[in-house]
Protein backbone atom coordinates (compact mmCIF):
# COMPACT_ATOMS: atom_id res chain seq x y z
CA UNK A 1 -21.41 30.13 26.22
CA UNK A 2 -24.37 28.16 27.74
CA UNK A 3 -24.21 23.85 26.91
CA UNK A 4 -26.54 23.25 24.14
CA UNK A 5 -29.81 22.43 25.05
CA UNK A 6 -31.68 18.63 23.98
CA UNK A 7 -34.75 18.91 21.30
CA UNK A 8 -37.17 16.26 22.64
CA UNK A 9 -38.74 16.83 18.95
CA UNK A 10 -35.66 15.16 17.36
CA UNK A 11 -36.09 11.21 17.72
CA UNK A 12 -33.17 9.23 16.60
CA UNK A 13 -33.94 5.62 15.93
CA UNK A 14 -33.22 3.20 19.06
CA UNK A 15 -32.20 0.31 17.00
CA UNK A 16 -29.73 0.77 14.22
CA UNK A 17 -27.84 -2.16 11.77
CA UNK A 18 -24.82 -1.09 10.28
CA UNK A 19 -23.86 -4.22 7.96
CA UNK A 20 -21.03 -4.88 5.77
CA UNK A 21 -16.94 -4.45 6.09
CA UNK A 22 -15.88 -1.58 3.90
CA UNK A 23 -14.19 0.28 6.95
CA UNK A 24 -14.84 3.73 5.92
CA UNK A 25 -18.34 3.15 5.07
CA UNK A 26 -18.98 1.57 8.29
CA UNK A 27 -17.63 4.38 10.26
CA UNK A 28 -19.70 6.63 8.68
CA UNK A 29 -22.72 5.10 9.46
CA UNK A 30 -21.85 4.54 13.07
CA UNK A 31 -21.03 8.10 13.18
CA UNK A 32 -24.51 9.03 11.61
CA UNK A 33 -26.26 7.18 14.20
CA UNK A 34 -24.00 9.20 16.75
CA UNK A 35 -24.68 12.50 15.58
CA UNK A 36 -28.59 11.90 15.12
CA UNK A 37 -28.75 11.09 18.67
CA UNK A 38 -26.56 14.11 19.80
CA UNK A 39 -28.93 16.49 17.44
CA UNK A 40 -31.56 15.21 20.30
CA UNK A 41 -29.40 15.11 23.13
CA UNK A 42 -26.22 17.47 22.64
CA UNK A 43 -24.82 15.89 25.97
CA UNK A 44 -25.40 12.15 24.91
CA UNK A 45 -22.86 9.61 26.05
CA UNK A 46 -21.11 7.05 23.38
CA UNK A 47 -19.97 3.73 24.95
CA UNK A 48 -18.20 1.55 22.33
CA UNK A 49 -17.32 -1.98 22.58
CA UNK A 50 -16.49 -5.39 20.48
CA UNK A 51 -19.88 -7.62 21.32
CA UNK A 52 -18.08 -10.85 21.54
CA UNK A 53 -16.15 -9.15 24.84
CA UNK A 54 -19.55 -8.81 26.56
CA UNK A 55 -19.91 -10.46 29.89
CA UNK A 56 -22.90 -12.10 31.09
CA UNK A 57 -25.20 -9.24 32.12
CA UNK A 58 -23.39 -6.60 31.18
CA UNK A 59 -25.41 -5.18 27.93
CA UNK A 60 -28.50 -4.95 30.20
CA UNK A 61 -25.69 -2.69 32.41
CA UNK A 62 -25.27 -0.62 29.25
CA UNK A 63 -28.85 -0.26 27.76
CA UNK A 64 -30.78 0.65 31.19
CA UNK A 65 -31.64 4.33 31.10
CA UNK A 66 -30.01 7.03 33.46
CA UNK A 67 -31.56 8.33 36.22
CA UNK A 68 -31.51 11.39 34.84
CA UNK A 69 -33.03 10.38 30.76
CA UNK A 70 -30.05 11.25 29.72
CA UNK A 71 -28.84 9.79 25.90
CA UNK A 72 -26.61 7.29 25.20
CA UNK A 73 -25.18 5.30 22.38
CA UNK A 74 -23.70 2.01 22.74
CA UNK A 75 -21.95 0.65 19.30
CA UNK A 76 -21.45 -3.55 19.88
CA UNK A 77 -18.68 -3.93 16.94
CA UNK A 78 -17.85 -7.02 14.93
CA UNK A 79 -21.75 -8.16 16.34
CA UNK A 80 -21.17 -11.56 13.91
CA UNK A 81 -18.81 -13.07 16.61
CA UNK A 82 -21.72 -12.49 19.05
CA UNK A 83 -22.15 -15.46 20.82
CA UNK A 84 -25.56 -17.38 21.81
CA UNK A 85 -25.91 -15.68 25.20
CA UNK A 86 -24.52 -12.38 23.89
CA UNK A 87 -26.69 -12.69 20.36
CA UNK A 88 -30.18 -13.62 22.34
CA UNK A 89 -29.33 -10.96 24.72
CA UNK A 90 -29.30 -8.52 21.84
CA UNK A 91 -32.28 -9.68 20.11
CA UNK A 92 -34.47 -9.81 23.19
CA UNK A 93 -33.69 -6.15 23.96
CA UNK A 94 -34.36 -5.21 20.57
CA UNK A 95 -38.10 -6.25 21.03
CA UNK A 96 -38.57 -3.40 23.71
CA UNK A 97 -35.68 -1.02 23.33
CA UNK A 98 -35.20 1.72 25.95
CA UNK A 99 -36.27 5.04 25.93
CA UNK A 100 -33.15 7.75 25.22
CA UNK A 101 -30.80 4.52 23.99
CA UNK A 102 -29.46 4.14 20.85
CA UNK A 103 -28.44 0.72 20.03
CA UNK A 104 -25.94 0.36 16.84
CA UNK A 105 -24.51 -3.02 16.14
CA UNK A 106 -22.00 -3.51 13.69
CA UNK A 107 -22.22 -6.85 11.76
CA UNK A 108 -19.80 -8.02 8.55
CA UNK A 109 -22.84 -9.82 7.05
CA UNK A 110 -22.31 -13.16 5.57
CA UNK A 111 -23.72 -15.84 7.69
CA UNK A 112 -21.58 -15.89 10.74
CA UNK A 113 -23.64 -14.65 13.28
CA UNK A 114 -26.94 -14.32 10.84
CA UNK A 115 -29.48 -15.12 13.56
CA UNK A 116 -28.46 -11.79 14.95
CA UNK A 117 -28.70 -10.50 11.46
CA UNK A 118 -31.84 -11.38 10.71
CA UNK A 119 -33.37 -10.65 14.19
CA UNK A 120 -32.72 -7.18 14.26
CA UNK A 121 -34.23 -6.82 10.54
CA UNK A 122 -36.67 -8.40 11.90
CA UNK A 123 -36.80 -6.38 15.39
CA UNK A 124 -37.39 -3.38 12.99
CA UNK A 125 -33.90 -1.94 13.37
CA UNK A 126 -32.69 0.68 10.32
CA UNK A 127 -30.37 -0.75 8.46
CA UNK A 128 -27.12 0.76 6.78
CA UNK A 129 -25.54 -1.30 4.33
CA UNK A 130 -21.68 -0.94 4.00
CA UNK A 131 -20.69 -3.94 1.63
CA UNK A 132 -16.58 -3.81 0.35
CA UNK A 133 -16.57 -1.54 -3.13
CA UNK A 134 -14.57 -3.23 -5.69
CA UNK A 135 -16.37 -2.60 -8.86
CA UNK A 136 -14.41 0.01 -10.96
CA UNK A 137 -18.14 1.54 -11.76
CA UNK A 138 -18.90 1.26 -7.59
CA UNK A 139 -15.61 2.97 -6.95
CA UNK A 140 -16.39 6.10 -9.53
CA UNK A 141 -20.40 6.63 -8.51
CA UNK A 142 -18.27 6.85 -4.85
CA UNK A 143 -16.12 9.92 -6.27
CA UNK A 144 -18.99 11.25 -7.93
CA UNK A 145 -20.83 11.44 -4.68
CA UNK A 146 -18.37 12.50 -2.69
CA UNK A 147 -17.83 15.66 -5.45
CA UNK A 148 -21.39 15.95 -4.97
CA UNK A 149 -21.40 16.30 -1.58
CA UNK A 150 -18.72 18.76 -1.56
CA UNK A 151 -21.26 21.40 -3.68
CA UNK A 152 -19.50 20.41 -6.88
CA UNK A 153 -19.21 18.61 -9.69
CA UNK A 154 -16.98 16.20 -11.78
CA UNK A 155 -16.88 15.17 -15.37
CA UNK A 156 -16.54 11.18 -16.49
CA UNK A 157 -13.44 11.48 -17.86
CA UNK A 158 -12.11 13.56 -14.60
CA UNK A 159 -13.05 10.28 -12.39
CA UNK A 160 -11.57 8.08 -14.49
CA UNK A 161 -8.43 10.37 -14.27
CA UNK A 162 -8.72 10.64 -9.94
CA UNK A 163 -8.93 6.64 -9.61
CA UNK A 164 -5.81 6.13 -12.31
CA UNK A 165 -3.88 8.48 -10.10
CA UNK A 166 -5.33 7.39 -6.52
CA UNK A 167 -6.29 3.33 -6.94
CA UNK A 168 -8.77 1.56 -4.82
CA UNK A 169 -8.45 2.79 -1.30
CA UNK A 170 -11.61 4.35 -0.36
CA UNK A 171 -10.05 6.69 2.05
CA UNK A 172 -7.22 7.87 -0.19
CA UNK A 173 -10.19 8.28 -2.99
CA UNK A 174 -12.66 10.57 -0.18
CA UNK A 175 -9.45 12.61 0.67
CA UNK A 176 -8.10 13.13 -2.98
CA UNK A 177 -11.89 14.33 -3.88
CA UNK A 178 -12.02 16.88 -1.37
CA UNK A 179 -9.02 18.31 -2.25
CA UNK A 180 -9.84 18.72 -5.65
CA UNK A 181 -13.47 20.15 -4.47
CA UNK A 182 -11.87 22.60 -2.54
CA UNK A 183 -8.54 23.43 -4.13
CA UNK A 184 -10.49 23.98 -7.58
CA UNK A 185 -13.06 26.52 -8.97
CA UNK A 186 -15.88 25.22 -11.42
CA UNK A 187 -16.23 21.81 -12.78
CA UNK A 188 -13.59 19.30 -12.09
CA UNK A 189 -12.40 17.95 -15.13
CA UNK A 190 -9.69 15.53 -16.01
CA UNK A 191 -6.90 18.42 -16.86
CA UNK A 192 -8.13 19.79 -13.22
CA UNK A 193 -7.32 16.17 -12.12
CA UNK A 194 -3.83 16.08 -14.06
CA UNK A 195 -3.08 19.53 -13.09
CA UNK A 196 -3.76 19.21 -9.55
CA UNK A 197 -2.00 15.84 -8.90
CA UNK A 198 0.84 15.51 -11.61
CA UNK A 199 0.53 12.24 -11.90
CA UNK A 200 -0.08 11.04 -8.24
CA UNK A 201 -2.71 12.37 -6.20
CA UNK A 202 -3.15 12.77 -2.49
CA UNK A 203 0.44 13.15 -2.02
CA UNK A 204 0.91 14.68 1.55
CA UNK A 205 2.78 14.25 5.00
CA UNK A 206 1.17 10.77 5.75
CA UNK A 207 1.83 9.73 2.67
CA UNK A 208 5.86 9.53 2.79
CA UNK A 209 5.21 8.37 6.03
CA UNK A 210 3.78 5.35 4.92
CA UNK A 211 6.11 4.76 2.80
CA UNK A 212 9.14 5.54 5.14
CA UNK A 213 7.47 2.96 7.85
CA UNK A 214 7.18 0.02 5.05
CA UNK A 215 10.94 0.80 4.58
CA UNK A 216 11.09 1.44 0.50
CA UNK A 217 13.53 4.04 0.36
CA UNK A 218 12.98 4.20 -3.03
CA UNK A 219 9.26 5.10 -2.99
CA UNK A 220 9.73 7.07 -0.02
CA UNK A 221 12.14 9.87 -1.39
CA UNK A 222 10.03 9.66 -4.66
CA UNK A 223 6.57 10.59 -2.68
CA UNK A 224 9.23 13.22 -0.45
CA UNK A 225 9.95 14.89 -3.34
CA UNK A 226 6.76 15.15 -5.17
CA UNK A 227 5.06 16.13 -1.83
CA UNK A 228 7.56 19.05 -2.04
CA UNK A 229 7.03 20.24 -5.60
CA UNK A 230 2.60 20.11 -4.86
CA UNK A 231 3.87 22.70 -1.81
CA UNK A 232 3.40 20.45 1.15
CA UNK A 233 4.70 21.84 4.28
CA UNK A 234 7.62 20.83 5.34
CA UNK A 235 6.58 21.04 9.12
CA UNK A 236 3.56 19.21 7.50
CA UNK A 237 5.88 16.31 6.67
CA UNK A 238 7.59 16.05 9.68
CA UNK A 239 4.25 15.97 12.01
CA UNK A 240 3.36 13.22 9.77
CA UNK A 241 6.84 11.12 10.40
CA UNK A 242 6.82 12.02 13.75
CA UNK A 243 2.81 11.17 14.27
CA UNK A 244 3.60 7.76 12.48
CA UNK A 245 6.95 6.35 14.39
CA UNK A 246 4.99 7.01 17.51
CA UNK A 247 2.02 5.00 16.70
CA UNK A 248 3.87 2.13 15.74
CA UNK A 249 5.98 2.15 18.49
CA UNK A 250 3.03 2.80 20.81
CA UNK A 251 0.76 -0.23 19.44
CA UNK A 252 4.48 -2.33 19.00
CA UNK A 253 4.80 -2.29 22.69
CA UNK A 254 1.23 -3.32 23.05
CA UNK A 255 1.49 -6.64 21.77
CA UNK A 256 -0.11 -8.79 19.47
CA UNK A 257 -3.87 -8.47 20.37
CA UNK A 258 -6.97 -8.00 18.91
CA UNK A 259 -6.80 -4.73 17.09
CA UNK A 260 -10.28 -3.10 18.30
CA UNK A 261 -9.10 -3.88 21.74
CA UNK A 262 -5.68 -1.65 21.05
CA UNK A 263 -7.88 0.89 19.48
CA UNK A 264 -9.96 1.22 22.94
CA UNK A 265 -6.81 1.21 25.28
CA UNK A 266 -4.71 3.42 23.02
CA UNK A 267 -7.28 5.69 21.81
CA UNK A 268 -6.72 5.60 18.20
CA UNK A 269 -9.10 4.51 15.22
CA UNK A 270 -9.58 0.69 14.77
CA UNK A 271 -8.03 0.97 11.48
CA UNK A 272 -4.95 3.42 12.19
CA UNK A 273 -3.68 0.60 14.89
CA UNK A 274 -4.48 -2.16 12.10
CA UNK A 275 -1.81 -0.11 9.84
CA UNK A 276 0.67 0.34 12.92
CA UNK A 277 0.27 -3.60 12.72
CA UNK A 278 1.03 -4.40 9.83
CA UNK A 279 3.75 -1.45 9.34
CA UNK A 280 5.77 -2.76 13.04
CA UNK A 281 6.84 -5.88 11.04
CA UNK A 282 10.44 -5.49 10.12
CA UNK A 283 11.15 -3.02 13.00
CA UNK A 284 12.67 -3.68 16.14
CA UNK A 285 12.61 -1.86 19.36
CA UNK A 286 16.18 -0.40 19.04
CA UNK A 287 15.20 0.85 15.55
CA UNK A 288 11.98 2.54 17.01
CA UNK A 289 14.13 4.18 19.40
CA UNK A 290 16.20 5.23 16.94
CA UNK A 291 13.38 6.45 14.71
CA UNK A 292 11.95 8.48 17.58
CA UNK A 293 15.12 10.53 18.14
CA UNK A 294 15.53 10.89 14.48
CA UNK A 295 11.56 12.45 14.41
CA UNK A 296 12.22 14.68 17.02
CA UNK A 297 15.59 15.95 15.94
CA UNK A 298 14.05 16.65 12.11
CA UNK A 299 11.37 18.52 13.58
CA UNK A 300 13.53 21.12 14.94
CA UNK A 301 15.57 21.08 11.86
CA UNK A 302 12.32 22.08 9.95
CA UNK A 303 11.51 24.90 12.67
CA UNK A 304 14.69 26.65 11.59
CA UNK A 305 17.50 24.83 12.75
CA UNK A 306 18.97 22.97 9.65
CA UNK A 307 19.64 25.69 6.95
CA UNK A 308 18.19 23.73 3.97
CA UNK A 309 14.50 21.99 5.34
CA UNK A 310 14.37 19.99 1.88
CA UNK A 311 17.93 18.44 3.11
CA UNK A 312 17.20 17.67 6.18
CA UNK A 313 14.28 16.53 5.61
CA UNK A 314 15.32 13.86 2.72
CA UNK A 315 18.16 12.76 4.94
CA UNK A 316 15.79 11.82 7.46
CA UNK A 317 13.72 9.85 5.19
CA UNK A 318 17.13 7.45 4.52
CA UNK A 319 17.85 7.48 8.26
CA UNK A 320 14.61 6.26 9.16
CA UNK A 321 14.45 4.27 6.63
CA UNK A 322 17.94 2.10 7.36
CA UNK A 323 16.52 2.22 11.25
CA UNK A 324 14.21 -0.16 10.63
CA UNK A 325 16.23 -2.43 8.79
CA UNK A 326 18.37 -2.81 11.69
């Protein structure tokens, strides 16, 4: 199959603002930027990087065109700890950006950092605001449009049902609505909700996981169990234990740094090695290596080799769980 081919009649904006610090949000809009200039330029290059790491020099490095015209997008996050030379650096590109660059800066608002802010408005850049949803009305017009943009549609009383079940987190909310847009037929309403979730919605893999890496043993067999009576697979499960031990181990041994910095060395998601953070505390490197024989051995029992998957499965959740009390 031949590469796909650039459409010089697609222009993506060179200068783009994403502003605010609901994570999710903001990923989103970087990613729209992305895939705006990749509907120009199939073959266009992303370069991502924290702005306040910038050497002298180096974003002229990043923002010259290629020899060959070919597109590239360079995302400067956390833009507000900019400093002077990096911030009038940014600003004085902005007045003549280059031809085939997309430039999308990533700024928490407030006013650290708002002479960058407001030069870029200024500069003409689009902006995409992403400010933290904590509203219970903000939250629910958020279901309702992700329903929406699933083809579907949800009753009042059916999104006051999904964030009783689901809370606050945006990402558990996105997932749990496109389950339900996808697992249901018609209009989602709150006994679709009920149905659906029994009581706790977006119960899969990642979510005993979570609870299994926290070490509440409690919890953890609780979420095992209903993940088991919604159907999740047990193999399903296992991935997820398996997937999570490893990342905490992985950004454990990393150290202490800044997390967008892990991201870029480890190739994970700012905000997966911000949970592996926060989730390491309590475990110690004998425990981790512990855990990861554990993970290995319960995903073999899973594939066949323990006679009862539920079994070995829960005991795994109380080994893991005692490993990282240890």
């Amino acid at each position: 199959m031949s590469a796909p081919h650039p459409n010089p009649s697609v222009r993506p904006h060179p200068l783009c603002l994403v502003v605010g610090d609901e994570e999710l949000l903001v990923e989103r809009a970087v990613q729209a930027a992305i895939d705006a200039a990749r509907l120009a330029d199939p073959q266009t290059e992303v370069r991502r990087l924290r702005a306040a790491d910038l050497a002298a020099g180096e974003l002229d490095e990043l923002v010259s065109p290629s020899l060959f015209a070919e597109g590239r997008v360079v995302v400067l996050q956390a833009a507000h700890e900019a400093g002077k030379e990096t911030t009038q650096a940014i600003l004085d590109y902005a007045r003549a950006p280059a031809e085939a660059i997309v430039l999308v800066v990533v700024h928490a608002g407030g006013n650290r950092g708002r002479a960058l802010l407001d030069g870029l408005r200024k500069a003409g850049a689009t902006v995409t605001e992403c400010p933290r949803i904590t509203r219970f009305d903000d939250r629910a017009r958020f279901v309702r449009d992700e329903v929406r943009g699933a083809g579907r549609r949800i009753t009042d009383d059916a999104v006051t049902a999904l964030l009783d079940a689901v809370g606050s987190d945006l990402r558990e909310l996105a997932a749990a609505a496109g389950q339900l847009a996808t697992d249901t037929a018609g209009t989602i309403d709150q006994p679709s909700v009920r149905r659906y979730h029994r009581g706790r919605a977006e119960v899969t893999g990642f979510s005993v996981a979570e609870k299994v890496m926290t070490g509440d043993r409690t919890a953890a067999l609780q979420t095992l169990r209903w993940a088991l009576q919604l159907g999740v697979a047990h193999v399903l499960i296992a991935d997820a234990l398996a997937d999570a031990v490893r990342t905490v181990a992985r950004v454990s041994a990393s150290g202490r740094g800044d997390p967008y910095q892990l991201a870029s060395q480890l190739g994970m998601p700012p905000w997966k090695v911000k949970k592996a953070m926060a989730q390491s505390r309590g475990w110690e490197a004998d425990g981790l290596a512990e855990a990861m024989q554990l993970v290995a051995a319960v995903n073999a029992d899973v594939k066949g080799v323990a006679a009862d998957a539920d079994y070995a499965l829960e005991r795994a959740v109380l080994a893991l769980c005692s490993a990282r009390q240890r």
